[in-house]
C-alpha atoms as a PDB file:
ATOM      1  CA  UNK A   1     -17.540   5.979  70.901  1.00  0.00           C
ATOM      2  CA  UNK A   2     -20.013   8.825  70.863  1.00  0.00           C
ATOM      3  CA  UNK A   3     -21.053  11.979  71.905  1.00  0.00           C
ATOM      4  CA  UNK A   4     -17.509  13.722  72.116  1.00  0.00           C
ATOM      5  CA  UNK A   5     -17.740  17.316  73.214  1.00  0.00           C
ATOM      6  CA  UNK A   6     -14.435  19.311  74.466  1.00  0.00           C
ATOM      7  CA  UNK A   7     -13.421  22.785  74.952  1.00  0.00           C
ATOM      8  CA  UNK A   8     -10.679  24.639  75.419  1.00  0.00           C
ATOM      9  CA  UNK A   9      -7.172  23.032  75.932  1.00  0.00           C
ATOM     10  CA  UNK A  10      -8.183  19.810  77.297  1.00  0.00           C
ATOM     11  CA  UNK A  11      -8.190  17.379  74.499  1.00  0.00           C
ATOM     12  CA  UNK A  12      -9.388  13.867  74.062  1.00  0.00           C
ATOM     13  CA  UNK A  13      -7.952  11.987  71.620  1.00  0.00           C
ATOM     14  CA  UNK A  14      -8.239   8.368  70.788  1.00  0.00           C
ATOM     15  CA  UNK A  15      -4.998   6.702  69.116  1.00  0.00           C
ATOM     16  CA  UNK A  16      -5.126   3.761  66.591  1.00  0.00           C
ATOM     17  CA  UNK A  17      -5.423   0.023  68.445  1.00  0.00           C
ATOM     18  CA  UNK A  18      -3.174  -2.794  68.009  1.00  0.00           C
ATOM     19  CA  UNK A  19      -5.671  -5.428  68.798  1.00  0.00           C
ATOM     20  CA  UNK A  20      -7.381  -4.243  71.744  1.00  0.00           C
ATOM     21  CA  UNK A  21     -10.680  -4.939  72.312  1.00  0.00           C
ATOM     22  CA  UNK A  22     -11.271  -1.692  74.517  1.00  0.00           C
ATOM     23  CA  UNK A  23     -11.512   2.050  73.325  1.00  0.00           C
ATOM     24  CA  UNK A  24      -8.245   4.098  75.031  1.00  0.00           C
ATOM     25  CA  UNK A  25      -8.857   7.805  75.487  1.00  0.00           C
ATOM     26  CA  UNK A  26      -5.713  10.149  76.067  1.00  0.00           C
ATOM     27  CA  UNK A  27      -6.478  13.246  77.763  1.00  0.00           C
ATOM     28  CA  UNK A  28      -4.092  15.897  76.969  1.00  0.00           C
ATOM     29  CA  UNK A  29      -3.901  19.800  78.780  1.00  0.00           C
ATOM     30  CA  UNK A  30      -2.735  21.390  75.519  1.00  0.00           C
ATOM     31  CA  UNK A  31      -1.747  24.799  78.410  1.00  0.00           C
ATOM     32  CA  UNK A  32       1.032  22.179  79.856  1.00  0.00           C
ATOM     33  CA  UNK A  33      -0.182  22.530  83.162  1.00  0.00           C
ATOM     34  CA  UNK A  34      -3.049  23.872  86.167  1.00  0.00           C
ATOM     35  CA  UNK A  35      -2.108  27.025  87.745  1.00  0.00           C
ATOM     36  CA  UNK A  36      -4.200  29.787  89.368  1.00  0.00           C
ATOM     37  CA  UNK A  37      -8.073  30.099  88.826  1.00  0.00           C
ATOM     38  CA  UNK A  38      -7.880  26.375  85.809  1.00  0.00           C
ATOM     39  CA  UNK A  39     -10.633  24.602  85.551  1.00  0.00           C
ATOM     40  CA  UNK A  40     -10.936  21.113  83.853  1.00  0.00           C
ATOM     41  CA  UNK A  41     -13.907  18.856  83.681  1.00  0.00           C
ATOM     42  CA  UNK A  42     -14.057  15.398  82.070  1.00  0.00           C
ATOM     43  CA  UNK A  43     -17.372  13.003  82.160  1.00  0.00           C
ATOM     44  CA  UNK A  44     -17.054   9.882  80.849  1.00  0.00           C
ATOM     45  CA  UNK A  45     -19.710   7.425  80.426  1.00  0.00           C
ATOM     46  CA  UNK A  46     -19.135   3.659  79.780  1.00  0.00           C
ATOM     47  CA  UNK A  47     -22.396   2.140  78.283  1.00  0.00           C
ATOM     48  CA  UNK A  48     -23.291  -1.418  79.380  1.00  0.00           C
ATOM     49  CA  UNK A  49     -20.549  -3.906  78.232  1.00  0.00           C
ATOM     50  CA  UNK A  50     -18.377  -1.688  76.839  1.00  0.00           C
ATOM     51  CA  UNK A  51     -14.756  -0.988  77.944  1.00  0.00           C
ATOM     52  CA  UNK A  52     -12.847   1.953  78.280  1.00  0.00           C
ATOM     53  CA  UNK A  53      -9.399   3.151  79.193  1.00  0.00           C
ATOM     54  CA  UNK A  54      -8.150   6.635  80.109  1.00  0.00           C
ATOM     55  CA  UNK A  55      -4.708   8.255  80.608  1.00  0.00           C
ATOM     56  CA  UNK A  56      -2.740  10.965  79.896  1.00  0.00           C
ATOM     57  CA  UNK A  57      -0.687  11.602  77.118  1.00  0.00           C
ATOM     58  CA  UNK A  58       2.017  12.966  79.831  1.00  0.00           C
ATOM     59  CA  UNK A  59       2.381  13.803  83.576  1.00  0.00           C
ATOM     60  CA  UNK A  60      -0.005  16.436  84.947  1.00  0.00           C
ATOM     61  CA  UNK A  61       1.522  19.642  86.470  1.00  0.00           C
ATOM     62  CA  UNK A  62       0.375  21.975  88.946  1.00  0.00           C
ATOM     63  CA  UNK A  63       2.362  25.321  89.105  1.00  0.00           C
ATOM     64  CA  UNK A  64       2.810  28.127  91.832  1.00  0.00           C
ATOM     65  CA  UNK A  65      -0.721  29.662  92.132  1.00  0.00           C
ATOM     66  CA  UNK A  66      -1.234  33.545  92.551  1.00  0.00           C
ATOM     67  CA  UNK A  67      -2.254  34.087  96.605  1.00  0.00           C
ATOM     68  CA  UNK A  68      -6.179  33.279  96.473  1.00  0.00           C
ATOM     69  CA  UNK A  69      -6.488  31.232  93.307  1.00  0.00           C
ATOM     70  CA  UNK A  70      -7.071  27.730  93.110  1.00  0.00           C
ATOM     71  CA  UNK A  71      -6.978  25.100  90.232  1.00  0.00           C
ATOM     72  CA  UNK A  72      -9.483  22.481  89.926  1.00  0.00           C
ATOM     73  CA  UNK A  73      -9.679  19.184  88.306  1.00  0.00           C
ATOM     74  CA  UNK A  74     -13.120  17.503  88.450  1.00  0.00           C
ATOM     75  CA  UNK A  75     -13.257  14.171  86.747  1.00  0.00           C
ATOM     76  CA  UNK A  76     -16.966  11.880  86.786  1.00  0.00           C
ATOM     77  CA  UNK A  77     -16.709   8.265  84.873  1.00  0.00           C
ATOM     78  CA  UNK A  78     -20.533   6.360  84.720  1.00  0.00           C
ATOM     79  CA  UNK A  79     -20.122   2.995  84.030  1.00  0.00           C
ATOM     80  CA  UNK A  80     -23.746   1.096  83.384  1.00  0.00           C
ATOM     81  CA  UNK A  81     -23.839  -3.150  83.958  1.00  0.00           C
ATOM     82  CA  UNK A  82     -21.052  -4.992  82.612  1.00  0.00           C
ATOM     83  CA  UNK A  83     -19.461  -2.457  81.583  1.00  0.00           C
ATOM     84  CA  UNK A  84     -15.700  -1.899  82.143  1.00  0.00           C
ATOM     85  CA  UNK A  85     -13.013   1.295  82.779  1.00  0.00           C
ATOM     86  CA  UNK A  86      -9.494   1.689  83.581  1.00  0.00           C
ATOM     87  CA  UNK A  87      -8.914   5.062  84.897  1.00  0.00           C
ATOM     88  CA  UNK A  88      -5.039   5.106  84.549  1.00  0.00           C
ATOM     89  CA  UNK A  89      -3.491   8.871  84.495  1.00  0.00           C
ATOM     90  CA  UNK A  90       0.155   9.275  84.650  1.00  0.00           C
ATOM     91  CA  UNK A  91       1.800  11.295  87.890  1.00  0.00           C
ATOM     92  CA  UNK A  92       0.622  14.686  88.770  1.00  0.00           C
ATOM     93  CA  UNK A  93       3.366  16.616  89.598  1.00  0.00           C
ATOM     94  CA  UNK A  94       3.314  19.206  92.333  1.00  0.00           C
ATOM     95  CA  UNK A  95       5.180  22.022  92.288  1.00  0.00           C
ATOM     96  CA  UNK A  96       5.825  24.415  95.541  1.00  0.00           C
ATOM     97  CA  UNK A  97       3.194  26.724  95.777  1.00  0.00           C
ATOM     98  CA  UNK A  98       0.938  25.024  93.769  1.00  0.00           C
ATOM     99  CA  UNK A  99      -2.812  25.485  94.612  1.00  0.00           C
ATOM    100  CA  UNK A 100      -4.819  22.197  93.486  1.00  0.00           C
ATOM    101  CA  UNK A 101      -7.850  20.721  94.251  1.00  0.00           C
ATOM    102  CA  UNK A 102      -8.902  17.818  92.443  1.00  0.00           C
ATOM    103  CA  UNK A 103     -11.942  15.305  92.373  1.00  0.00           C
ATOM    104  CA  UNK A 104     -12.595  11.571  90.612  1.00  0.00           C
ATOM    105  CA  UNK A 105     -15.781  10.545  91.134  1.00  0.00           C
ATOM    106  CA  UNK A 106     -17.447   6.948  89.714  1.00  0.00           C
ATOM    107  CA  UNK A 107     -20.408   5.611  89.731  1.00  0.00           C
ATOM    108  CA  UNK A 108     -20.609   1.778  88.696  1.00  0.00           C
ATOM    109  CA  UNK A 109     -23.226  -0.742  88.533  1.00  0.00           C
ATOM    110  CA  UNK A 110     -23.171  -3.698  90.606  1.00  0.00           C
ATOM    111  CA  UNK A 111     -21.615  -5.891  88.118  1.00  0.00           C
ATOM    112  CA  UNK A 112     -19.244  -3.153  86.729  1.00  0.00           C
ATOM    113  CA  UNK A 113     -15.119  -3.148  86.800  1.00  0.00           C
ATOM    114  CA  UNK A 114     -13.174  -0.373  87.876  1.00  0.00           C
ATOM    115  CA  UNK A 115      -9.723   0.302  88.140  1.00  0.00           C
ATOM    116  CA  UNK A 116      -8.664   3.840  89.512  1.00  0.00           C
ATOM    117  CA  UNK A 117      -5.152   4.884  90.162  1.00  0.00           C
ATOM    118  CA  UNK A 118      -3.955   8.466  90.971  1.00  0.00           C
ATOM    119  CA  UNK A 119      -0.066   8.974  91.638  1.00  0.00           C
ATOM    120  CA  UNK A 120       1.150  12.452  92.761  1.00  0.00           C
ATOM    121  CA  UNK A 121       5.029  13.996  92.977  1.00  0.00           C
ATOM    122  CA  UNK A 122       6.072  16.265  95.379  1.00  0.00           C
ATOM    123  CA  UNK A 123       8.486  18.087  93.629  1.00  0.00           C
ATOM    124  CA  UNK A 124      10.943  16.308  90.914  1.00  0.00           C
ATOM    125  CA  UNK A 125      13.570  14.766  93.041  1.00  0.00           C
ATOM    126  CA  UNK A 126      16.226  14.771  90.319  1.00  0.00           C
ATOM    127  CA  UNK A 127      16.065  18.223  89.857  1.00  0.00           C
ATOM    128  CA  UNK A 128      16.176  19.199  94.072  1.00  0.00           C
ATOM    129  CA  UNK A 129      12.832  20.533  94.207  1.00  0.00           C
ATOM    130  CA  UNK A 130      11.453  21.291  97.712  1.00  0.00           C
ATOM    131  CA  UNK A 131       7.479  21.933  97.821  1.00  0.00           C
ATOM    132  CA  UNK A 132       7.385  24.409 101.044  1.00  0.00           C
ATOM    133  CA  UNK A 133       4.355  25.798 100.222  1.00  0.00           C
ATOM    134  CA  UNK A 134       1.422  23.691  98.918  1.00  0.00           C
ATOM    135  CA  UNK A 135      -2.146  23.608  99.362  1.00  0.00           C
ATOM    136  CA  UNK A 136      -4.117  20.148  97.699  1.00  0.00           C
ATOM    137  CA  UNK A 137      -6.936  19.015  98.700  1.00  0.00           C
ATOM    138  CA  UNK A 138      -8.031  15.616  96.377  1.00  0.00           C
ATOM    139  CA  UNK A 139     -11.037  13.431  96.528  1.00  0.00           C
ATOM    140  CA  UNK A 140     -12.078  10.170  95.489  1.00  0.00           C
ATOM    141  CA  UNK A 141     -15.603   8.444  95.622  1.00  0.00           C
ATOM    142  CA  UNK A 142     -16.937   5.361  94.228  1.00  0.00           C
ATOM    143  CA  UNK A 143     -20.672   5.069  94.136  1.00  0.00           C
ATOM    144  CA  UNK A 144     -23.727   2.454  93.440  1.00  0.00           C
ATOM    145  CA  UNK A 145     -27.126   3.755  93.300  1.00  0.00           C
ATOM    146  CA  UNK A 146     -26.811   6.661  95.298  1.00  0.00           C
ATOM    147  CA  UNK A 147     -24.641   4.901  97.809  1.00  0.00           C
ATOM    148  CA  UNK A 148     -21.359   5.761  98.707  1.00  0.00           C
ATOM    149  CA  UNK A 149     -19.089   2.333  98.113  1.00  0.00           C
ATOM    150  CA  UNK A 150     -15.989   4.212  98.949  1.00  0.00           C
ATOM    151  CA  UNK A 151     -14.498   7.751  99.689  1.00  0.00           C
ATOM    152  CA  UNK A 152     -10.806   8.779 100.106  1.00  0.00           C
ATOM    153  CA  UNK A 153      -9.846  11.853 101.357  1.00  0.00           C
ATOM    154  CA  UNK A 154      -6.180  14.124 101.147  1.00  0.00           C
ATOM    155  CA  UNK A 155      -5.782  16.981 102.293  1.00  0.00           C
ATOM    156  CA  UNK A 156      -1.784  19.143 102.596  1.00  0.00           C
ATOM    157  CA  UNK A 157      -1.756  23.082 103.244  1.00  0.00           C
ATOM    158  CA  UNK A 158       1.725  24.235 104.266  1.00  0.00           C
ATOM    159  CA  UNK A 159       4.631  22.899 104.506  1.00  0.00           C
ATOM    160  CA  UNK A 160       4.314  20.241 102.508  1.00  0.00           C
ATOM    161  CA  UNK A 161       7.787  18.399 102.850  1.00  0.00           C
ATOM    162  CA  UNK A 162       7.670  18.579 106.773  1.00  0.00           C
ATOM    163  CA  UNK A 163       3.930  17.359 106.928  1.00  0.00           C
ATOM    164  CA  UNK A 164       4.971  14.723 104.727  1.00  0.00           C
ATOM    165  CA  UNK A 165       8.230  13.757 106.988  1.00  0.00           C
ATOM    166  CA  UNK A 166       6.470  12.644 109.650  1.00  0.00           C
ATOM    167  CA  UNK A 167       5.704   8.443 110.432  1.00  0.00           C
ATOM    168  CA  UNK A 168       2.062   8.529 110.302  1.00  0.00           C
ATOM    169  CA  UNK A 169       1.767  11.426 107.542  1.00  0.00           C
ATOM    170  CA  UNK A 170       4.478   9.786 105.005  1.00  0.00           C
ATOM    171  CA  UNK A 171       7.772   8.952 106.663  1.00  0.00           C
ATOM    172  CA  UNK A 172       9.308  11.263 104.252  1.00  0.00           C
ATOM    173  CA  UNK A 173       8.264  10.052 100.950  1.00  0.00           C
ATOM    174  CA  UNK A 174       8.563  12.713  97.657  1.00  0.00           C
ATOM    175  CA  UNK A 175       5.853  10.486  95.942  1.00  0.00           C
ATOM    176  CA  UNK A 176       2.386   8.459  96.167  1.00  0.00           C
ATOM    177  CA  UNK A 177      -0.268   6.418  94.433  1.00  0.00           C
ATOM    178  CA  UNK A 178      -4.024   5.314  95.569  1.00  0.00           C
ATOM    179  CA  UNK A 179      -5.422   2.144  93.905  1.00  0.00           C
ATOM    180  CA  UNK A 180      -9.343   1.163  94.111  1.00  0.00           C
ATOM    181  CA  UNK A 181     -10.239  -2.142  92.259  1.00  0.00           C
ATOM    182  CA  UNK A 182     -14.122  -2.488  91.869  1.00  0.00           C
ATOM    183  CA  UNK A 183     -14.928  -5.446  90.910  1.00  0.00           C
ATOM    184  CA  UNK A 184     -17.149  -8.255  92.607  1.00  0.00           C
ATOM    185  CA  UNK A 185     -13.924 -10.593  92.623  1.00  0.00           C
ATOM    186  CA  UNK A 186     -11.890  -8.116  93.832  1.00  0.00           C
ATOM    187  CA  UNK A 187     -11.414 -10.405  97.136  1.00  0.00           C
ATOM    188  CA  UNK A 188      -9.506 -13.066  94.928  1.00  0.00           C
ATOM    189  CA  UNK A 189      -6.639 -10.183  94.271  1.00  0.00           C
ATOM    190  CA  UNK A 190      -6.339  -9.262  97.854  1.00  0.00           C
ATOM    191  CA  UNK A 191      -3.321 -11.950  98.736  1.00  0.00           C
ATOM    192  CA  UNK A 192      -1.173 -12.069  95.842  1.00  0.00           C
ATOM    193  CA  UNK A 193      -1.742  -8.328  95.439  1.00  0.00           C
ATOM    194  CA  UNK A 194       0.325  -8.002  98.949  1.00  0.00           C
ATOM    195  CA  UNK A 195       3.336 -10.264  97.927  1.00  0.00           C
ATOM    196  CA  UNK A 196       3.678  -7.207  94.929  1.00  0.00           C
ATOM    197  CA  UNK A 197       3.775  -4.476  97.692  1.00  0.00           C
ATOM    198  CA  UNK A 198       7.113  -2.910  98.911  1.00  0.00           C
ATOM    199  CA  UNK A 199       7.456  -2.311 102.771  1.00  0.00           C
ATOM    200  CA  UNK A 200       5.781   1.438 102.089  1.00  0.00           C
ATOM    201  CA  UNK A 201       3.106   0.216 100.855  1.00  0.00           C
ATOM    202  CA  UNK A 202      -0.268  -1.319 101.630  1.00  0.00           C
ATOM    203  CA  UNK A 203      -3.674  -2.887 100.669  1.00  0.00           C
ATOM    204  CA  UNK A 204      -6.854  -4.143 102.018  1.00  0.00           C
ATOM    205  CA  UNK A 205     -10.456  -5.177 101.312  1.00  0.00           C
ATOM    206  CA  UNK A 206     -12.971  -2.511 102.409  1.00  0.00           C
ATOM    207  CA  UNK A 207     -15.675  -4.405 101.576  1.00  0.00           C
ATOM    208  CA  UNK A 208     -16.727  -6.992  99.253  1.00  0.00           C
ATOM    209  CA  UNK A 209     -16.040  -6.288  95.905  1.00  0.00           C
ATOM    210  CA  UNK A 210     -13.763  -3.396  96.903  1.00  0.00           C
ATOM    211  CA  UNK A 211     -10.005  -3.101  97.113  1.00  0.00           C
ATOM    212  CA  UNK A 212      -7.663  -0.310  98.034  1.00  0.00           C
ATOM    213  CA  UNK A 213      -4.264   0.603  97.848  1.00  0.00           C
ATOM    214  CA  UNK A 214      -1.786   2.780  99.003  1.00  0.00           C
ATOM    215  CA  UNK A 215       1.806   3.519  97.839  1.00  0.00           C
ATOM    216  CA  UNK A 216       4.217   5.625  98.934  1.00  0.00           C
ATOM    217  CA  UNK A 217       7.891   6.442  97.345  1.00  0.00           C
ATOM    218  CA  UNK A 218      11.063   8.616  97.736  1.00  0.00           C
ATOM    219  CA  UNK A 219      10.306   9.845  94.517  1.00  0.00           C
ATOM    220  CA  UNK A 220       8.486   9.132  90.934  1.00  0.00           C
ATOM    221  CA  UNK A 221      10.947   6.610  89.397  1.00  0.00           C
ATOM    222  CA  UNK A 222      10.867   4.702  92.351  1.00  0.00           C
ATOM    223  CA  UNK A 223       6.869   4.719  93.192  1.00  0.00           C
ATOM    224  CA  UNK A 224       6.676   3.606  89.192  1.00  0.00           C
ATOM    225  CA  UNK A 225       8.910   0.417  89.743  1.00  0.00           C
ATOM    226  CA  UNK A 226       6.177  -0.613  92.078  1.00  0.00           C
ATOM    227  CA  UNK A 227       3.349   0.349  90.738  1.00  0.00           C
ATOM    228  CA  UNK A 228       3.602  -1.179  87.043  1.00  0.00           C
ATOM    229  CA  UNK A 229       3.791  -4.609  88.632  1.00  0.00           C
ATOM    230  CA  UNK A 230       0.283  -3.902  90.647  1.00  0.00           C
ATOM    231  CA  UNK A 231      -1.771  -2.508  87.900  1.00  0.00           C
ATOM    232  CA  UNK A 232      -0.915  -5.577  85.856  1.00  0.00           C
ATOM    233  CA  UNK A 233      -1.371  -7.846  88.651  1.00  0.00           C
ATOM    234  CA  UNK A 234      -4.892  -6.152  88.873  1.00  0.00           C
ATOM    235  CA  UNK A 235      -5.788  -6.656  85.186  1.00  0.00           C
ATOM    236  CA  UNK A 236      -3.870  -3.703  83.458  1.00  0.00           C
ATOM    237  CA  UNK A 237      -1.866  -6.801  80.980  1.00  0.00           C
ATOM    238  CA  UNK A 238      -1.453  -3.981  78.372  1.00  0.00           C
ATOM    239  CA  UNK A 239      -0.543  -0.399  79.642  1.00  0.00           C
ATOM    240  CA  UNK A 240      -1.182   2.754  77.632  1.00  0.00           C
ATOM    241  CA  UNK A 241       1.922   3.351  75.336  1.00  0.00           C
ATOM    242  CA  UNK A 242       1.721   6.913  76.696  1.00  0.00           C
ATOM    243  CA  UNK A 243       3.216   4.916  80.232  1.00  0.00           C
ATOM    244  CA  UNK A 244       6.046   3.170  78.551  1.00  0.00           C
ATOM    245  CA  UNK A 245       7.449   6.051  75.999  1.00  0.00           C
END
């Protein structure tokens, strides 16, 4: 590892292995949370045949915004040929009138890995939180030489919980997770990865080499107890302690 730069209260740190081969990163928001005009960058490059994981040392929050302000998380992960990166955040939690947009975008090398999951909360279902009032907007794109592989877009401003309650928008769900495995065996995943998928969920080949997933959940706990068993399936064998505490 070098070349670490940061700023302000986001925080890289890199705990002691226990036999890894690969370097794990845990990003930390030192303010507890986005809310109003936040902004956070992270760039990340993974130099040929290296590996890297990243997570969080906690769940992300996003907190009512002042009328006009809007938080921004804009995260950019390089990996060169043969190279190797996990991008494995825990849940962002969205709270009602939370203003959030946020962006991941990755660009890999033909015979790079890639493993990119982002899980958002509506509201903490334990606790009887309602998000009413919610404007995200969140991006994902995976690129190869100026090509764009792959590009997910999400966009909720309103009412979140009733634009979420309907059948094609949610069917009510308090919870979610996308999954994009790039890899150029990503096909030989694809069949076993569906026998791992609860009813609310789903996963298909967008192209070769390409994978992506979609989970959806009453709430966090639940969207976890399915997710876990994916990530591993997809080559996660050893999740972040930050995951498990």
């Amino acid at each position: 590892m070098r070349g670490l730069h940061q700023k302000g209260s986001l925080k890289l740190l890199f705990p002691r292995g226990h036999g890894r081969t690969d370097k794990t990163g845990v990003i930390l928001n030192t303010a507890g949370g986005v809310t109003g005009g936040d902004q956070f960058d992270l760039n990340a490059h993974v130099e040929s045949g290296a590996q890297l994981v990243l997570t969080t040392q906690a769940a992300e929050r996003a907190y009512r915004a002042q009328p006009g302000e809007i938080g921004q998380i804009k995260n950019h992960i390089k990996i060169e040929a043969g190279g190797r990166c996990d991008w494995l955040p825990q849940e962002t939690i969205l709270y009602d009138g939370a203003a959030l947009t946020r962006r991941l975008t990755v660009e890999i090398a033909a015979d790079a890995r890639a493993l990119l999951v982002e899980p958002v909360i509506f509201g903490r279902a334990a606790m009887g939180e309602r998000v009413r009032n919610l404007r995200f907007c969140d991006r994902i794109d995976v690129i190869h030489d100026g090509e764009t592989l792959f590009s997910d877009r999400t966009a909720l401003d309103g009412d979140a919980e009733a634009i979420l309650h309907g059948t094609a928008t949610g069917g009510g769900c308090g919870a979610m997770a996308s999954i994009v495995l790039a890899t150029p065996d990503a096909d030989r995943y694809l069949a076993s990865a569906r026998d791992l998928l609860p009813e609310t969920g789903g996963i298909s080949l967008i192209r070769d080499g390409l994978l992506y997933a979609r989970l959806l959940a009453s709430d966090g706990f639940t969207l976890r107890r399915s997710l876990i068993p994916l990530l591993r399936h997809l080559g996660v064998s050893d999740l972040p302690r930050t995951w498990i505490l």
